[in-house]
N, C-alpha and C. Protein backbone atom coordinates (compact mmCIF):
# COMPACT_ATOMS: atom_id res chain seq x y z
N UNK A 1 -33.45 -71.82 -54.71
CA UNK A 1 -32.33 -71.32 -53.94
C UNK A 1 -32.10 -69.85 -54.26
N UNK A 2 -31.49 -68.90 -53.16
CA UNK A 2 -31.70 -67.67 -53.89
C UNK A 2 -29.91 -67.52 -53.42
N UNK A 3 -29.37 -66.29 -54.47
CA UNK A 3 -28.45 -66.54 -54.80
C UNK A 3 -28.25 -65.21 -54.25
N UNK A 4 -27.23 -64.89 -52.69
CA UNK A 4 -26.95 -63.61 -52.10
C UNK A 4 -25.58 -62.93 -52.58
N UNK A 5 -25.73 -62.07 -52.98
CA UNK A 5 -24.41 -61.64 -52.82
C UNK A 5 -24.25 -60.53 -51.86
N UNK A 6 -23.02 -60.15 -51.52
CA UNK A 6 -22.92 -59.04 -50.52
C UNK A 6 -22.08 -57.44 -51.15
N UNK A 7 -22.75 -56.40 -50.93
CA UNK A 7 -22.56 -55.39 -51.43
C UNK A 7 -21.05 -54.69 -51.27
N UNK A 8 -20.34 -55.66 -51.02
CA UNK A 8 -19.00 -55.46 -50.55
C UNK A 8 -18.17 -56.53 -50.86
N UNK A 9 -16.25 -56.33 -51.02
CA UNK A 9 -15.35 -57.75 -51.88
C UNK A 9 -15.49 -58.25 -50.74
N UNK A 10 -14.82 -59.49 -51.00
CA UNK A 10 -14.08 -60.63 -49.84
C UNK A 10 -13.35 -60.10 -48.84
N UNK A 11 -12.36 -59.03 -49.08
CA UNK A 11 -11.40 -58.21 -48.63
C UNK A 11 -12.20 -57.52 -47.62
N UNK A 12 -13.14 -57.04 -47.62
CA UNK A 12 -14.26 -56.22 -46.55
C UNK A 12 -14.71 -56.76 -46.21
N UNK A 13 -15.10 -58.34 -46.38
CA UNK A 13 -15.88 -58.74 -45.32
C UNK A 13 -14.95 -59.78 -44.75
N UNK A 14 -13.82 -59.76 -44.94
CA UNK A 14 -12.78 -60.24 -44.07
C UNK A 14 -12.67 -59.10 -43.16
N UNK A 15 -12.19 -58.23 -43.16
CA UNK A 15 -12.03 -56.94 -42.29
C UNK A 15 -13.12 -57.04 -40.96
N UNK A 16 -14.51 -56.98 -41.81
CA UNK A 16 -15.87 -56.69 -40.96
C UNK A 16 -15.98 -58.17 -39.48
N UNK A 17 -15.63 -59.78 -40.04
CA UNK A 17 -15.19 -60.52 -39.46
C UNK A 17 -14.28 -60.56 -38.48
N UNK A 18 -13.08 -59.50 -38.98
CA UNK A 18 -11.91 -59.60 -37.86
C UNK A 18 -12.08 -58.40 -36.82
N UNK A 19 -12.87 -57.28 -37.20
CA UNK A 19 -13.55 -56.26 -36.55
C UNK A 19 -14.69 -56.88 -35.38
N UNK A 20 -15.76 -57.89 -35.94
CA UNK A 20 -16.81 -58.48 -35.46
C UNK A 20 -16.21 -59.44 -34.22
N UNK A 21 -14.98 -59.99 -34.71
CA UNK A 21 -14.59 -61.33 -33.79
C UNK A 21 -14.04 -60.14 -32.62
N UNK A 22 -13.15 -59.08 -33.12
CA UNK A 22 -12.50 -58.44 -31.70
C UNK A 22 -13.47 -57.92 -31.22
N UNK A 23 -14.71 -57.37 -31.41
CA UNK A 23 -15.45 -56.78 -30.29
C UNK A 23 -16.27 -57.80 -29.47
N UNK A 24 -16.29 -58.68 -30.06
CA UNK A 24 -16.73 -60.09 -28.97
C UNK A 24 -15.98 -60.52 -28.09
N UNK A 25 -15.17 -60.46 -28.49
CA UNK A 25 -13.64 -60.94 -27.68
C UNK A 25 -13.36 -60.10 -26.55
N UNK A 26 -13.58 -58.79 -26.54
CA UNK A 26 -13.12 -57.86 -25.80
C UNK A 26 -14.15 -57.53 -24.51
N UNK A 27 -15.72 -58.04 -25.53
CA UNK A 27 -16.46 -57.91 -24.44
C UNK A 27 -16.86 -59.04 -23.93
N UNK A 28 -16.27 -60.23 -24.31
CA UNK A 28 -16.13 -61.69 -23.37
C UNK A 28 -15.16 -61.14 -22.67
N UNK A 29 -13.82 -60.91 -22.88
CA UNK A 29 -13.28 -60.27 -21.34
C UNK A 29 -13.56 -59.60 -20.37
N UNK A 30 -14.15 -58.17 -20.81
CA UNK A 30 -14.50 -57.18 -19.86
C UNK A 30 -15.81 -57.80 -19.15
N UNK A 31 -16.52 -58.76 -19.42
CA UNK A 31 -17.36 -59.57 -18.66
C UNK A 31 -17.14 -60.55 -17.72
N UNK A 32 -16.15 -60.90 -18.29
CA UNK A 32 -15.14 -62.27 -17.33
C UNK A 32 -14.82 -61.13 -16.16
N UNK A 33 -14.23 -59.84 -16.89
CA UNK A 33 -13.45 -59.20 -15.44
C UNK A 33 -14.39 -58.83 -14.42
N UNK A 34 -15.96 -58.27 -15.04
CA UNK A 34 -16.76 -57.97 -14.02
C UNK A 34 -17.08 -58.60 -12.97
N UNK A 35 -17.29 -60.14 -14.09
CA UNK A 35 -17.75 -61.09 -12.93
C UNK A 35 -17.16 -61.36 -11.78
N UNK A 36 -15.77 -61.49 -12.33
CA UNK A 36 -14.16 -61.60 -10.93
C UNK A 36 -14.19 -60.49 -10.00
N UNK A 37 -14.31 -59.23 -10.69
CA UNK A 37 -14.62 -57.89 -9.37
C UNK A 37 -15.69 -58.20 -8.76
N UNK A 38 -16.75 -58.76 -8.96
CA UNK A 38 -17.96 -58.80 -8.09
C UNK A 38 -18.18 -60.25 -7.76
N UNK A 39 -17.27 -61.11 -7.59
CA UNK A 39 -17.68 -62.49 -7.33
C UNK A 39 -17.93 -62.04 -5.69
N UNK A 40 -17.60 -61.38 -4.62
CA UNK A 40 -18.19 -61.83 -3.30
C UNK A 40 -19.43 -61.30 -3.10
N UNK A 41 -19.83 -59.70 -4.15
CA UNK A 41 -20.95 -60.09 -4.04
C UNK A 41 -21.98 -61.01 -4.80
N UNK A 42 -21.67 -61.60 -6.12
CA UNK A 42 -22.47 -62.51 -6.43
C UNK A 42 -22.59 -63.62 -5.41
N UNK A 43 -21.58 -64.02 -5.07
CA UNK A 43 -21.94 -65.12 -3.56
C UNK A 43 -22.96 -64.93 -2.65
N UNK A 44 -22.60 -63.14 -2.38
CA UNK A 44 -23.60 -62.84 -1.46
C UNK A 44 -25.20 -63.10 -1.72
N UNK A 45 -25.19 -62.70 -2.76
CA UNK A 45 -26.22 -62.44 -3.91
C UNK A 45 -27.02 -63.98 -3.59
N UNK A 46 -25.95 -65.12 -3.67
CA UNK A 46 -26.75 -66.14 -4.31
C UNK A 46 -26.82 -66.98 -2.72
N UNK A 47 -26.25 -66.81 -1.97
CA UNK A 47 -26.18 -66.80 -0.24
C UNK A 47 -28.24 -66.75 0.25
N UNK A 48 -28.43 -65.12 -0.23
CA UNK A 48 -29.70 -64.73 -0.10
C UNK A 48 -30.91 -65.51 -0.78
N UNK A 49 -30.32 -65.74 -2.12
CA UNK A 49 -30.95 -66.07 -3.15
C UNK A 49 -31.70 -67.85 -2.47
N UNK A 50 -30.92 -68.44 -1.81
CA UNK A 50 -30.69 -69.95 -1.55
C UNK A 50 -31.38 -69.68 -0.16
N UNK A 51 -31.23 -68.57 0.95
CA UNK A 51 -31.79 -68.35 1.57
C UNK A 51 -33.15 -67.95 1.56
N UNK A 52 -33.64 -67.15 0.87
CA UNK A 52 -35.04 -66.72 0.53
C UNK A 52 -35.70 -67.08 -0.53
N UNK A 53 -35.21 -67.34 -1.64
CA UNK A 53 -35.81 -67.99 -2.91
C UNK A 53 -36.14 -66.35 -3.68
N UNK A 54 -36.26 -65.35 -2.68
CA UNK A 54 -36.79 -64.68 -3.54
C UNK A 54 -36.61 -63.37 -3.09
N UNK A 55 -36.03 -62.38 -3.80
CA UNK A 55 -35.27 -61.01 -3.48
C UNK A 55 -35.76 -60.04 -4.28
N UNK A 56 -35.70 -58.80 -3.80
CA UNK A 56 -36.39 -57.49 -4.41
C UNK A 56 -35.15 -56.74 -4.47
N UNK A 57 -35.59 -55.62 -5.00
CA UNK A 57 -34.78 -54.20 -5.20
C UNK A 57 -33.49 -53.85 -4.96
N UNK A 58 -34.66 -54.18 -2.68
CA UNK A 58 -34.03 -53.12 -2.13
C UNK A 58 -32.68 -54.60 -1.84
N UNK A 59 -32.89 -55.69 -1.90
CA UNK A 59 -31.80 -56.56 -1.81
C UNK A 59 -30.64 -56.49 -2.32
N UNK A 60 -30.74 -56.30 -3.77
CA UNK A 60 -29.89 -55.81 -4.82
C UNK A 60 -28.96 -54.45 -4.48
N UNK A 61 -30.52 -53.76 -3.86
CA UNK A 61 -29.17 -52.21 -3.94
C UNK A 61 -28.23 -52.67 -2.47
N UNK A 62 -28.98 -53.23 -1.58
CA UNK A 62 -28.00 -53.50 -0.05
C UNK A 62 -26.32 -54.50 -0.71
N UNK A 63 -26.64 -55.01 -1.73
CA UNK A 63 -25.43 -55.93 -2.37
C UNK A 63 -24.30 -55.18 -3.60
N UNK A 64 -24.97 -54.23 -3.79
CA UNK A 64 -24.23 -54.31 -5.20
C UNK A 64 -24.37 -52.18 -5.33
N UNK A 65 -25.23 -51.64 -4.15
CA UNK A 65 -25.52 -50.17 -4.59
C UNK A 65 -26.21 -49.99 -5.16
N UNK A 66 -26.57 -48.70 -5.20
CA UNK A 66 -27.76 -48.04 -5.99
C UNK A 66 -26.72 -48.29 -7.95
N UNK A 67 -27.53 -48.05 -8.47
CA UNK A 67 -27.44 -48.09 -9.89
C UNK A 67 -26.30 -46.74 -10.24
N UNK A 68 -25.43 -46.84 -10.72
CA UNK A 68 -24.31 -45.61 -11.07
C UNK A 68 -25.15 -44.53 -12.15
N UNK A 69 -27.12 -45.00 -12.32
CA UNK A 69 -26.81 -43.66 -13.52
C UNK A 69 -28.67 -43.38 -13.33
N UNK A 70 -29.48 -42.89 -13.29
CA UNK A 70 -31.11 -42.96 -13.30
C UNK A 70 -31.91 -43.96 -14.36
N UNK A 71 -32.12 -44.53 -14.25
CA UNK A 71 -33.16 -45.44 -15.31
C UNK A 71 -34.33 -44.45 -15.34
N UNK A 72 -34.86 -43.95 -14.86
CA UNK A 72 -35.92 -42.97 -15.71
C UNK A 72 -35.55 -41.72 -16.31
N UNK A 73 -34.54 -41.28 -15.86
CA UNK A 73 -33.90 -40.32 -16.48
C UNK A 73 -33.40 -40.62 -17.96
N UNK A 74 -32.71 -41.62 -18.11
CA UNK A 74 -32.14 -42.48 -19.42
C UNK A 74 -33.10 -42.43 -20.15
N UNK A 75 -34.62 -43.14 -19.58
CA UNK A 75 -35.01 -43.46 -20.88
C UNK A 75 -36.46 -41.92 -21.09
N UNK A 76 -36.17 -41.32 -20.06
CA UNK A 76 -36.83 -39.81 -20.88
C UNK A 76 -36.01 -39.52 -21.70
N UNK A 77 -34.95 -39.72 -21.83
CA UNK A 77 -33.72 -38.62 -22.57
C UNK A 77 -33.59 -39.55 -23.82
N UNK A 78 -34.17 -40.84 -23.94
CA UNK A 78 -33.68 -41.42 -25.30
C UNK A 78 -35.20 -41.21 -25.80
N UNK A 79 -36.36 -40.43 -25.02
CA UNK A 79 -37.64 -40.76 -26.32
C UNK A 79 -37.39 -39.16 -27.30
């Protein structure tokens, strides 16, 4: 058995726990809310989805818009 200890008291990793639980929490909400702002188009979404079995791109952007930011741009700028 190996015997862990943590580089920090009880007191801090109570903190790190109640820190850890609210940012879960906050982003289980702000996910719940997305989903509620975009439930007609997820309907739409899944309308097509049930209709065709099978959707591209340009489906996505006709439902939901182009993307708010460049995906190749992003990830030149993070190498």
């Amino acid at each position: 058995e190996y015997n862990f200890s943590k580089p920090y008291s009880e007191d801090t990793a109570k903190v790190i726990d109640e820190e850890i639980s609210n940012l879960i929490e906050s982003q289980y909400q702000r996910a719940i809310h997305i989903l509620e702002e975009n439930k007609d188009k997820l309907n739409q979404l899944a309308d097509i989805l049930i209709e065709k079995e099978v959707i591209f791109k340009d489906d996505l952007e006709n439902i939901f818009g182009k993307r708010p930011f460049d995906k190749n741009l992003q990830e030149e700028t993070s190498l």
